[in-house]
PDB file of N, CA and C in Angstrom:
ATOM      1  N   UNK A   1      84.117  63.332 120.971  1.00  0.00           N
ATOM      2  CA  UNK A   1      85.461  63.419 120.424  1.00  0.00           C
ATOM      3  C   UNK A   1      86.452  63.179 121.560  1.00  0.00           C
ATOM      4  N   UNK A   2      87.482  62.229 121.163  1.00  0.00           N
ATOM      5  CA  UNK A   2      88.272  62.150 122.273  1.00  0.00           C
ATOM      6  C   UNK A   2      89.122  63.138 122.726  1.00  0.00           C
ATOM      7  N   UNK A   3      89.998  63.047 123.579  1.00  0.00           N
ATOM      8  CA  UNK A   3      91.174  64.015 123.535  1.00  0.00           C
ATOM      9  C   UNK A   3      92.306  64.368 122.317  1.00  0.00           C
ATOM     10  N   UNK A   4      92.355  62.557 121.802  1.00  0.00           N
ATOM     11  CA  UNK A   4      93.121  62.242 120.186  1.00  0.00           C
ATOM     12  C   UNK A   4      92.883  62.799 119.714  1.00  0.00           C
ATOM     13  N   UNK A   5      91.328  62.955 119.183  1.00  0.00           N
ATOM     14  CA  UNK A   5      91.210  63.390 117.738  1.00  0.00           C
ATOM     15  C   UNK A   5      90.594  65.273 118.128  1.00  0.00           C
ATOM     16  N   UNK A   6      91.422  65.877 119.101  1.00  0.00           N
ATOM     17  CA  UNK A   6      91.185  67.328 119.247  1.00  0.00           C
ATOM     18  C   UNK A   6      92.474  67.778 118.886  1.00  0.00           C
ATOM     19  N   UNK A   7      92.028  68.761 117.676  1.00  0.00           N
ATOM     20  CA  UNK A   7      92.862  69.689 117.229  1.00  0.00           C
ATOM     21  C   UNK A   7      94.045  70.101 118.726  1.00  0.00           C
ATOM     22  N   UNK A   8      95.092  69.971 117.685  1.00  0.00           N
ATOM     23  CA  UNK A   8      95.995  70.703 119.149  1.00  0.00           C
ATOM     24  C   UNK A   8      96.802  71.961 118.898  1.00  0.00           C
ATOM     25  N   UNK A   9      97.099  71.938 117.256  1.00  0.00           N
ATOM     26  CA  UNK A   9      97.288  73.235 116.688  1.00  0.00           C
ATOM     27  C   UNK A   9      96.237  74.844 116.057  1.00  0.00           C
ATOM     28  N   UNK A  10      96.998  75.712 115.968  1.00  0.00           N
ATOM     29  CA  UNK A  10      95.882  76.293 115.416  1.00  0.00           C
ATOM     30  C   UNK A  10      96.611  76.923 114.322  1.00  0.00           C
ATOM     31  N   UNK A  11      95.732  76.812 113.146  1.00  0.00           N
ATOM     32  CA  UNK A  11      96.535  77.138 111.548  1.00  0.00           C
ATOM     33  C   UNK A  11      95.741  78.819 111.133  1.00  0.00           C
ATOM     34  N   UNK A  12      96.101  79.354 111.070  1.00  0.00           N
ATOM     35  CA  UNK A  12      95.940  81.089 110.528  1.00  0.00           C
ATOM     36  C   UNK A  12      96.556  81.517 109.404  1.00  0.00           C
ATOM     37  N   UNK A  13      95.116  81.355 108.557  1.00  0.00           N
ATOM     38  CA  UNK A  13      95.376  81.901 107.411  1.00  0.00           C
ATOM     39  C   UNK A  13      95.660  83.514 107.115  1.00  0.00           C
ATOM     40  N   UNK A  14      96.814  83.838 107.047  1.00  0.00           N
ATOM     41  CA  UNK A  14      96.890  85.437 107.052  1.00  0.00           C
ATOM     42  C   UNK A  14      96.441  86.265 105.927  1.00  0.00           C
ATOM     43  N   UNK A  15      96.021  87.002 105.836  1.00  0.00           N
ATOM     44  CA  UNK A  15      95.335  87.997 105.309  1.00  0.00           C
ATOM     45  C   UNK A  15      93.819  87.709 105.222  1.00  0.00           C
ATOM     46  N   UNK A  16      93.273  86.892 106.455  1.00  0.00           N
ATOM     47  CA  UNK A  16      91.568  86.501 106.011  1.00  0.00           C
ATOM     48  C   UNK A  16      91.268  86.399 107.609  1.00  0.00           C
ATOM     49  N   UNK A  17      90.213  86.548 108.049  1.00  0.00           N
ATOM     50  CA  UNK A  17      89.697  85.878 109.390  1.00  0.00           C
ATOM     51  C   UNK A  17      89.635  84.317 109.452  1.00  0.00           C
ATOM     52  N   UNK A  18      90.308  83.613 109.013  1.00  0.00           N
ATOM     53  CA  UNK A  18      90.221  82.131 109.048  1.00  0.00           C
ATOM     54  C   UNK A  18      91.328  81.018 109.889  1.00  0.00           C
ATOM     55  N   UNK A  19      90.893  81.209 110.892  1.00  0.00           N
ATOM     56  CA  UNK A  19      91.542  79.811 111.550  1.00  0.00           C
ATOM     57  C   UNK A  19      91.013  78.980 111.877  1.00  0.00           C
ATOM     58  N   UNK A  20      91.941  77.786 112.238  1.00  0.00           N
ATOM     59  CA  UNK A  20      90.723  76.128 112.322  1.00  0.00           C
ATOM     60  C   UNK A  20      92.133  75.922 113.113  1.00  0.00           C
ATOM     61  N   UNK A  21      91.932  74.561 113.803  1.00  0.00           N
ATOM     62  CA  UNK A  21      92.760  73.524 114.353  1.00  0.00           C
ATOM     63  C   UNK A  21      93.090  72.433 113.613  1.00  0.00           C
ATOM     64  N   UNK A  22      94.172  71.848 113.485  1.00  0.00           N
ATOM     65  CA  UNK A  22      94.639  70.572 112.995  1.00  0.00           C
ATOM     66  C   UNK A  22      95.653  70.276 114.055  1.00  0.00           C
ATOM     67  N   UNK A  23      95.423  68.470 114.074  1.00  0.00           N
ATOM     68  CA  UNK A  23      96.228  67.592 114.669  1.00  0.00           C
ATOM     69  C   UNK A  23      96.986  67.449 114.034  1.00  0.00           C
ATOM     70  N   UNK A  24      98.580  67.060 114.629  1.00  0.00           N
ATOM     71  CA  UNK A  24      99.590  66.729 113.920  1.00  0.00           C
ATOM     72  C   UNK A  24      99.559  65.656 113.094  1.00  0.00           C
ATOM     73  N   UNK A  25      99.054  64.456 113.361  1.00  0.00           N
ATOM     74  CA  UNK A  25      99.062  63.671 112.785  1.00  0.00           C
ATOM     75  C   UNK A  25      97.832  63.905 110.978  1.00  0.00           C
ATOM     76  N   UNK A  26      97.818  65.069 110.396  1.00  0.00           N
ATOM     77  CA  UNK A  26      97.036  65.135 109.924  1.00  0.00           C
ATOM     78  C   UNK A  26      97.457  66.523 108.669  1.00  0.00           C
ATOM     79  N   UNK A  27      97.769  66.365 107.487  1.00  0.00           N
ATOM     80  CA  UNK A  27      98.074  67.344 106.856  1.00  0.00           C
ATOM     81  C   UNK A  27      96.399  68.783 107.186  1.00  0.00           C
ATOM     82  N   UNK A  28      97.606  70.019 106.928  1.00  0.00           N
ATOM     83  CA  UNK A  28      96.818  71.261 106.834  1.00  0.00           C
ATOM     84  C   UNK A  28      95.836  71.532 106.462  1.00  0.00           C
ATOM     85  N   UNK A  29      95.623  70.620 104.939  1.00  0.00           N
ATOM     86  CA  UNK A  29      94.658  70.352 103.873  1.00  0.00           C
ATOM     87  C   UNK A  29      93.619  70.345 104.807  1.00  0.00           C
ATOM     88  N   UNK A  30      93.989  68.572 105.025  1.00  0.00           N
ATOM     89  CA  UNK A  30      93.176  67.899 106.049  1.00  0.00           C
ATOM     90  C   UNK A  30      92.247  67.962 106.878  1.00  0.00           C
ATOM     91  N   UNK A  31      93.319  68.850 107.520  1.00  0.00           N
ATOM     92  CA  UNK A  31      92.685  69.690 109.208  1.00  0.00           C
ATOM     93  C   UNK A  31      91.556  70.540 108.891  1.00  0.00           C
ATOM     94  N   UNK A  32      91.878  71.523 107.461  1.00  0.00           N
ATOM     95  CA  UNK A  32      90.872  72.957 107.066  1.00  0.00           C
ATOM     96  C   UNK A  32      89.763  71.875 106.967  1.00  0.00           C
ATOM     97  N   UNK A  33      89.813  71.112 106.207  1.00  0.00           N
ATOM     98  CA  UNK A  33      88.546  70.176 105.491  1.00  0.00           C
ATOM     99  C   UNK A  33      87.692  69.955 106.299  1.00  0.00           C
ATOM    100  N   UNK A  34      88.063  69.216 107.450  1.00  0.00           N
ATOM    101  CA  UNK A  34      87.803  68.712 109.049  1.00  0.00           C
ATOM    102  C   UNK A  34      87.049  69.239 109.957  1.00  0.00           C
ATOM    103  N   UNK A  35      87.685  70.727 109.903  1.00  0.00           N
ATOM    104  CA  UNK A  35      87.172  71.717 110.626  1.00  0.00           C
ATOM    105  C   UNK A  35      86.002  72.403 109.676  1.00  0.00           C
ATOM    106  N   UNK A  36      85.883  71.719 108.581  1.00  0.00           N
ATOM    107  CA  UNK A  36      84.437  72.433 107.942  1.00  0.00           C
ATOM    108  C   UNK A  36      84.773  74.370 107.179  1.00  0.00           C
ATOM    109  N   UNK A  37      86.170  74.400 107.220  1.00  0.00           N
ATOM    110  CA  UNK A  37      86.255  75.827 106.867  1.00  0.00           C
ATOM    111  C   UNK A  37      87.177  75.737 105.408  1.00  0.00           C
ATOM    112  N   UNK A  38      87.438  76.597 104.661  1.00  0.00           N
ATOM    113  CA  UNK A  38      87.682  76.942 103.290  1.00  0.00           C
ATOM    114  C   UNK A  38      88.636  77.923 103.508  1.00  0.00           C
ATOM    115  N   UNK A  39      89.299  77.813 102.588  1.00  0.00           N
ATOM    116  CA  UNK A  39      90.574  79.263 102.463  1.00  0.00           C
ATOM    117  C   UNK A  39      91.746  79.106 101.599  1.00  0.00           C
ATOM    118  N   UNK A  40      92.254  77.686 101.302  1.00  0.00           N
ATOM    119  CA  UNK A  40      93.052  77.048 100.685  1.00  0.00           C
ATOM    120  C   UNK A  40      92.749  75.944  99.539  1.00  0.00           C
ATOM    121  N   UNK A  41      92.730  76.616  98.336  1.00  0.00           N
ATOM    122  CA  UNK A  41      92.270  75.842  97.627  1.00  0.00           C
ATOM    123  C   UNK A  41      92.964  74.595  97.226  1.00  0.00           C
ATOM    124  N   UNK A  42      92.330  73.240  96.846  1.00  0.00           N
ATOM    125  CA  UNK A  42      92.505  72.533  97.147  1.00  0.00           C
ATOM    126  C   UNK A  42      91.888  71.708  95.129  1.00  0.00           C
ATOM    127  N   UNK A  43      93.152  70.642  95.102  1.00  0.00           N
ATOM    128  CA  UNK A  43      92.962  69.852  93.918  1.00  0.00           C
ATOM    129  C   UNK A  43      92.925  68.311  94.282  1.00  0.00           C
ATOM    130  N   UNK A  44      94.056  67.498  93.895  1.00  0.00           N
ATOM    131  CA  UNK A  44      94.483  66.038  94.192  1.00  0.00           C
ATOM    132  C   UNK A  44      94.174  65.332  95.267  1.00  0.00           C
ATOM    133  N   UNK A  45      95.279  66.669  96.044  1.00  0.00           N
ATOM    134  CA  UNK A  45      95.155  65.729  97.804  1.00  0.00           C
ATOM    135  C   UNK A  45      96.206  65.132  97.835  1.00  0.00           C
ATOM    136  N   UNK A  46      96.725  64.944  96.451  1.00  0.00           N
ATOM    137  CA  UNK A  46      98.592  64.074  96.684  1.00  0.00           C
ATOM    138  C   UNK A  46      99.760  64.372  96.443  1.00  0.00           C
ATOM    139  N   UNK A  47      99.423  66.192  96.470  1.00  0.00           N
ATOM    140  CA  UNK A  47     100.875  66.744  95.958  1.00  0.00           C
ATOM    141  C   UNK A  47     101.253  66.698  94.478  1.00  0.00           C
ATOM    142  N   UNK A  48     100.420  66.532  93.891  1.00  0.00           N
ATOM    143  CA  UNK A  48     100.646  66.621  91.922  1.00  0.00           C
ATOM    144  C   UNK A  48     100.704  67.702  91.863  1.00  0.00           C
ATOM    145  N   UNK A  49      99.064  68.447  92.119  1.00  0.00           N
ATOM    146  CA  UNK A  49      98.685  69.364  91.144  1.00  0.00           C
ATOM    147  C   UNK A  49      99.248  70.868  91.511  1.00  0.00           C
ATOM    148  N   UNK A  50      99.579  70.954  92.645  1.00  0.00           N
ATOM    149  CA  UNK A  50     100.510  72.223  93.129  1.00  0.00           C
ATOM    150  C   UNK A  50      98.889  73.133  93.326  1.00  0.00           C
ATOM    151  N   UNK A  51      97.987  72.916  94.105  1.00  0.00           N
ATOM    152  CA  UNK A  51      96.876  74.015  93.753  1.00  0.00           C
ATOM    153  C   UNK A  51      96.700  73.992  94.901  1.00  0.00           C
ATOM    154  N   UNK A  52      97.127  73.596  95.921  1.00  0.00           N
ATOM    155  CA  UNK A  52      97.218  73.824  97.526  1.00  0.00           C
ATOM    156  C   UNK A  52      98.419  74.520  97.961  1.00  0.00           C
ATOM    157  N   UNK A  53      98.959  75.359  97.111  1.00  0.00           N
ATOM    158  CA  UNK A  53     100.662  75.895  97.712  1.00  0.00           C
ATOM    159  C   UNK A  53     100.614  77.001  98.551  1.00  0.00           C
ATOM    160  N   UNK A  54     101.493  77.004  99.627  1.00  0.00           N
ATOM    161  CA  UNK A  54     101.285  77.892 100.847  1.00  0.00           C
ATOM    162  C   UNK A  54     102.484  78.261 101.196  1.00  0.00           C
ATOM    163  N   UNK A  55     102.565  79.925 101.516  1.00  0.00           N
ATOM    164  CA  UNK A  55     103.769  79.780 101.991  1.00  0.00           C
ATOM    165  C   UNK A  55     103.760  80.083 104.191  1.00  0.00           C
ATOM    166  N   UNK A  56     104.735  79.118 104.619  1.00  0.00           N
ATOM    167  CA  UNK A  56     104.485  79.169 105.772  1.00  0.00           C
ATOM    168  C   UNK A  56     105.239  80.627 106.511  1.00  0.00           C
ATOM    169  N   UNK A  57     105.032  80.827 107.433  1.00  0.00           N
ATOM    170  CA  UNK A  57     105.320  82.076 107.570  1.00  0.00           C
ATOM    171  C   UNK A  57     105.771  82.413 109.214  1.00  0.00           C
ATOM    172  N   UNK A  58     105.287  81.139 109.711  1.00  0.00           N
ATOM    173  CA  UNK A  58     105.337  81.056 111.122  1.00  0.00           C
ATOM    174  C   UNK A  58     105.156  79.812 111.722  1.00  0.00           C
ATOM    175  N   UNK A  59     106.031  79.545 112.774  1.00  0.00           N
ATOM    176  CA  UNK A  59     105.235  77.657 113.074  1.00  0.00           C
ATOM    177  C   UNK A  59     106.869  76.567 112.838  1.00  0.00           C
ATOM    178  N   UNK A  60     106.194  75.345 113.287  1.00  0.00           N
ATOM    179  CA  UNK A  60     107.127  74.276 112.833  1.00  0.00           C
ATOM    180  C   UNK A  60     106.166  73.159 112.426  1.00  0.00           C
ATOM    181  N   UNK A  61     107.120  72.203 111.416  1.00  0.00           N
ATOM    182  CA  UNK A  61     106.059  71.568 110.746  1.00  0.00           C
ATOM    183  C   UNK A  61     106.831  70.399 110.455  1.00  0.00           C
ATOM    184  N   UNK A  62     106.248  69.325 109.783  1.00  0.00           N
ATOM    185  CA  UNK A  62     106.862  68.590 109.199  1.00  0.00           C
ATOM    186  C   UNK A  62     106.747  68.396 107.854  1.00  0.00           C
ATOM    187  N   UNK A  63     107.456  67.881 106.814  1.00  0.00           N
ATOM    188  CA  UNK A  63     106.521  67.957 105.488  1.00  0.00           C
ATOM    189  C   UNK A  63     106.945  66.826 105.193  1.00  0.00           C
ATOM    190  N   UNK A  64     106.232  66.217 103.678  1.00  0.00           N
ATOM    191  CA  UNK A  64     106.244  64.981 102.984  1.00  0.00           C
ATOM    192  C   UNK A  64     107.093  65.815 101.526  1.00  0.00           C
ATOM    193  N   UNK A  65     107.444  64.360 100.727  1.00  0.00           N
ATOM    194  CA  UNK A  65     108.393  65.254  99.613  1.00  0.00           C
ATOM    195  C   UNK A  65     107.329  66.009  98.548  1.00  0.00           C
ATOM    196  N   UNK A  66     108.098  67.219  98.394  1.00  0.00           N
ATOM    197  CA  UNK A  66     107.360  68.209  97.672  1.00  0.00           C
ATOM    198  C   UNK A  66     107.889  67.630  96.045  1.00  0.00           C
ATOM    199  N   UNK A  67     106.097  67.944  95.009  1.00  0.00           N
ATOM    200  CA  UNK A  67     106.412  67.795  93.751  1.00  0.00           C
ATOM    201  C   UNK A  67     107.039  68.957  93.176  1.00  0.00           C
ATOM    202  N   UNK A  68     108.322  68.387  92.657  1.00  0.00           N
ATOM    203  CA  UNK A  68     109.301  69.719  91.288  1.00  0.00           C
ATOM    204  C   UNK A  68     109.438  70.417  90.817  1.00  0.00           C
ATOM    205  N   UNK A  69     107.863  69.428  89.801  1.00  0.00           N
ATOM    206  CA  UNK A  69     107.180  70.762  88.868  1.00  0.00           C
ATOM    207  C   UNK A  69     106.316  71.755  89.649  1.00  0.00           C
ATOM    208  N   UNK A  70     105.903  71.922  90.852  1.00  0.00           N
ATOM    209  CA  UNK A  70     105.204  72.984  91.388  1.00  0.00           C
ATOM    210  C   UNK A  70     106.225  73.558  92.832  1.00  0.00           C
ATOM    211  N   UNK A  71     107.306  73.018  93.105  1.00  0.00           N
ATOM    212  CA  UNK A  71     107.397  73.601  94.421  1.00  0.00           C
ATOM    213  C   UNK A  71     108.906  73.542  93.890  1.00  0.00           C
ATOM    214  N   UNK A  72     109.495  74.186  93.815  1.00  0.00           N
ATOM    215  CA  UNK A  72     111.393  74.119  93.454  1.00  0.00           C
ATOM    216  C   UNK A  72     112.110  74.348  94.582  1.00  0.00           C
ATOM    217  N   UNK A  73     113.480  73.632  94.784  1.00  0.00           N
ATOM    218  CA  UNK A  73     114.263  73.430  95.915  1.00  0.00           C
ATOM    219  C   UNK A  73     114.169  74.712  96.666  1.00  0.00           C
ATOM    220  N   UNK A  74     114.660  76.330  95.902  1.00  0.00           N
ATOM    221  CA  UNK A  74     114.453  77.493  96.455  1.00  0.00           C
ATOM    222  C   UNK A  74     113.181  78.054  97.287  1.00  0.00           C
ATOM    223  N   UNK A  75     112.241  77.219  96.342  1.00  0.00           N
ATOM    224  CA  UNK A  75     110.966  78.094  97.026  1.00  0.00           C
ATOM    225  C   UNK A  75     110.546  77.130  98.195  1.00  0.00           C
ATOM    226  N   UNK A  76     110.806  76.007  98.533  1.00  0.00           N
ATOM    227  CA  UNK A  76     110.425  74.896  99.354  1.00  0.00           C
ATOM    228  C   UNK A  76     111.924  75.681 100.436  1.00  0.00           C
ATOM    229  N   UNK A  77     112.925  75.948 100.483  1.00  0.00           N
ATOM    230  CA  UNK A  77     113.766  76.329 101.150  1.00  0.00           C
ATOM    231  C   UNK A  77     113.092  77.673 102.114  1.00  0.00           C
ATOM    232  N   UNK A  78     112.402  78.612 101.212  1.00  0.00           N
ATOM    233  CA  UNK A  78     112.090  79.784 101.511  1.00  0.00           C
ATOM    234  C   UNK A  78     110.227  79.472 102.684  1.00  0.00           C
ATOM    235  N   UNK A  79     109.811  78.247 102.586  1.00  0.00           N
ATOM    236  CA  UNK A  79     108.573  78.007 103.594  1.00  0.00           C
ATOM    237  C   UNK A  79     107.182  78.065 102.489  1.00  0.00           C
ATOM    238  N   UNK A  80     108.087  77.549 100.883  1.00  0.00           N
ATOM    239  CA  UNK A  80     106.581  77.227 100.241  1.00  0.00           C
ATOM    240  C   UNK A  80     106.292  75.699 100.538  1.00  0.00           C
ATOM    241  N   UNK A  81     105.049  75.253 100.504  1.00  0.00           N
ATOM    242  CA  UNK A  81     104.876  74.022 100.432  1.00  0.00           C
ATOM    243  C   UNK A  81     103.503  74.207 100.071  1.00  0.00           C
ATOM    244  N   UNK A  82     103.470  72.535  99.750  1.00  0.00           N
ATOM    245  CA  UNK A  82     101.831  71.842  99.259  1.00  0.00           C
ATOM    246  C   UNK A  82     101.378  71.583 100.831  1.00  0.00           C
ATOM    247  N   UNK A  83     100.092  72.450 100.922  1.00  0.00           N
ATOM    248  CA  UNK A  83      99.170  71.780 102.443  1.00  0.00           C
ATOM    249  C   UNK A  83      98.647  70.978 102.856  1.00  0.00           C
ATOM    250  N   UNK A  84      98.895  69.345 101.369  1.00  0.00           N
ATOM    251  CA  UNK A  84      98.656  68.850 101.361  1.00  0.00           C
ATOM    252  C   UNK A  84      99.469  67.796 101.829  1.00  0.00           C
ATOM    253  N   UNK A  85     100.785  68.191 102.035  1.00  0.00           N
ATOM    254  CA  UNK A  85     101.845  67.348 102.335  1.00  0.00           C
ATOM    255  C   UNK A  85     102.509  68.133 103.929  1.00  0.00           C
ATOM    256  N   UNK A  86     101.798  68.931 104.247  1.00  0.00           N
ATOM    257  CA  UNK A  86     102.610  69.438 105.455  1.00  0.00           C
ATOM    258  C   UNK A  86     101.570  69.095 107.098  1.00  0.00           C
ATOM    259  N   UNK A  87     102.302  68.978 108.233  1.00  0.00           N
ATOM    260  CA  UNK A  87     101.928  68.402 108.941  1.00  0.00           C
ATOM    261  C   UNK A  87     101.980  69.319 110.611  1.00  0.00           C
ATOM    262  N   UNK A  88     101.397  69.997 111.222  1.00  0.00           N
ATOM    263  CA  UNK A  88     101.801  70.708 112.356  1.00  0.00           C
ATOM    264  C   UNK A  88     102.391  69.987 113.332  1.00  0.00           C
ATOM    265  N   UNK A  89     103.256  71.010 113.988  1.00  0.00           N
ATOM    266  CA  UNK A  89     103.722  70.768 115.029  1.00  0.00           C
ATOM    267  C   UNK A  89     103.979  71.682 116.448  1.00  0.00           C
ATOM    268  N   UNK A  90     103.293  72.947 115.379  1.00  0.00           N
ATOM    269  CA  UNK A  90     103.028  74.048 116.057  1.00  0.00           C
ATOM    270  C   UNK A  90     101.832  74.842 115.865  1.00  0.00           C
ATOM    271  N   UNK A  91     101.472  75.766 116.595  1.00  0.00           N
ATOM    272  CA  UNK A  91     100.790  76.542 115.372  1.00  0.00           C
ATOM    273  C   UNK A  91     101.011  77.304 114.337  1.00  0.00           C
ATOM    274  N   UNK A  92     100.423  77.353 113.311  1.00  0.00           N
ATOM    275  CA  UNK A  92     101.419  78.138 112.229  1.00  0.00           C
ATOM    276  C   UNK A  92     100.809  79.075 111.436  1.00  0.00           C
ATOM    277  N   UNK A  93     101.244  79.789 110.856  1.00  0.00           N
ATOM    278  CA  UNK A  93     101.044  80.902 110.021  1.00  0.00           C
ATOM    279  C   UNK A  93     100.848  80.971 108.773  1.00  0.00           C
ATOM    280  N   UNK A  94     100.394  81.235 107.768  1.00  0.00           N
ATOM    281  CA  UNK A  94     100.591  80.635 105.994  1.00  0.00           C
ATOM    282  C   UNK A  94      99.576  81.967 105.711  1.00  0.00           C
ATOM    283  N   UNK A  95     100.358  81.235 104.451  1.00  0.00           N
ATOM    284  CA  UNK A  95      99.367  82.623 103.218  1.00  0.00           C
ATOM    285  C   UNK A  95      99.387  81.733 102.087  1.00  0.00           C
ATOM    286  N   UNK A  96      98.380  81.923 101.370  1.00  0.00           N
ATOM    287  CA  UNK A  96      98.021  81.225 100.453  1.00  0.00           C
ATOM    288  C   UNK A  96      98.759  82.287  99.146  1.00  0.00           C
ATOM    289  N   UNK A  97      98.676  80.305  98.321  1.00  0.00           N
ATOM    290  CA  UNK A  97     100.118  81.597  97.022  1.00  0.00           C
ATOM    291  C   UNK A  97      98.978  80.193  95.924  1.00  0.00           C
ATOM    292  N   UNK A  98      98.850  78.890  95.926  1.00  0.00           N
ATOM    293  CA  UNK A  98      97.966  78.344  94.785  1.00  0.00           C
ATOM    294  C   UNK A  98      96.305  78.859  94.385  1.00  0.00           C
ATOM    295  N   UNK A  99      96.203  78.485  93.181  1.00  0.00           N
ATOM    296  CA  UNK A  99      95.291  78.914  92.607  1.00  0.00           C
ATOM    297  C   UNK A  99      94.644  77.847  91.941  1.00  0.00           C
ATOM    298  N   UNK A 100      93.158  77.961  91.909  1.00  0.00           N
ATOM    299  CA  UNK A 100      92.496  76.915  90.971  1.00  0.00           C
ATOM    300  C   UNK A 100      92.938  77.248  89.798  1.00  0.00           C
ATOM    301  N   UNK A 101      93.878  76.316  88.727  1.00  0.00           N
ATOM    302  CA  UNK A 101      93.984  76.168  87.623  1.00  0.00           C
ATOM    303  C   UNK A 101      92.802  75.817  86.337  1.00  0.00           C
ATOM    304  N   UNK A 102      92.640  74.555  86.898  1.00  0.00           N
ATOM    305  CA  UNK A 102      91.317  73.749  86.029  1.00  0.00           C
ATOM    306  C   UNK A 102      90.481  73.092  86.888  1.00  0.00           C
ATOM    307  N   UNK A 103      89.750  72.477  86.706  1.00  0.00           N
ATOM    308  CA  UNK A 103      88.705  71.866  87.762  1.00  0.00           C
ATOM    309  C   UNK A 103      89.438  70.487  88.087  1.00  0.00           C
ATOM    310  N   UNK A 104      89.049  69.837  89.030  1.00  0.00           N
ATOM    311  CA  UNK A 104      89.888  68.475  89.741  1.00  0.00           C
ATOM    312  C   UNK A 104      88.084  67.897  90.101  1.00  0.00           C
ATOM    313  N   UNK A 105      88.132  66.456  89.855  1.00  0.00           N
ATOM    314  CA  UNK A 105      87.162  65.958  90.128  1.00  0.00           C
ATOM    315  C   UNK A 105      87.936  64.883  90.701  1.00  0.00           C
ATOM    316  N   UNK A 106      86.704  64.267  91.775  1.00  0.00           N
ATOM    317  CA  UNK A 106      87.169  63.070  92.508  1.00  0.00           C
ATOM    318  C   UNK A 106      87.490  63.090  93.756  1.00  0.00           C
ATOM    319  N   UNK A 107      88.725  62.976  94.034  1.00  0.00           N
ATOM    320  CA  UNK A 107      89.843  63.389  95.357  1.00  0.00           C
ATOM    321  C   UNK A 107      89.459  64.290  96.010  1.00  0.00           C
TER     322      UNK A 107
END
């Protein structure tokens, strides 16, 4: 593994023993997947289904545009987002707030 592709953040899931590393260049999702660890459940992968929602809690980040129907201007104001659309820049903090709804095949 090069130096590139080494995690440079570290993401902590609060209320669980679970942290992993993700590169910036690389949504949260991503990074958990990557690193082979679980904690954030996970649907699409493209920001539809709202079943990756997190609220951040600590950290700086970047994000991609959040979907409407799952993330509203207030709660995206307040450090909810899809982990599927957010990007480190620090290390950061989150708590998981989505839930498996229905099953997602595919993605």
């Amino acid at each position: 593994m090069s130096s590139v592709d080494k995690p440079k953040y570290q993401i902590n899931i609060l209320k669980t023993d679970i942290e992993f590393g993700c590169r910036e260049d690389q949504s949260i999702l991503h990074g958990m997947g990557q690193a082979g660890r679980k904690g954030i459940p996970s649907g699409c992968h493209g920001g539809g289904c709202g079943v990756c929602k997190i609220k951040i809690t600590a950290g700086t980040y970047v994000s991609g545009k959040m979907n409407r129907d799952v993330i509203t201007e207030e709660e995206e104001a307040s450090g909810y987002k899809l982990a599927c659309k957010v990007e480190p820049r620090s290390d950061i903090a989150l708590e998981v707030i989505g839930k498996m709804r229905r099953s997602y095949f595919g993605a």
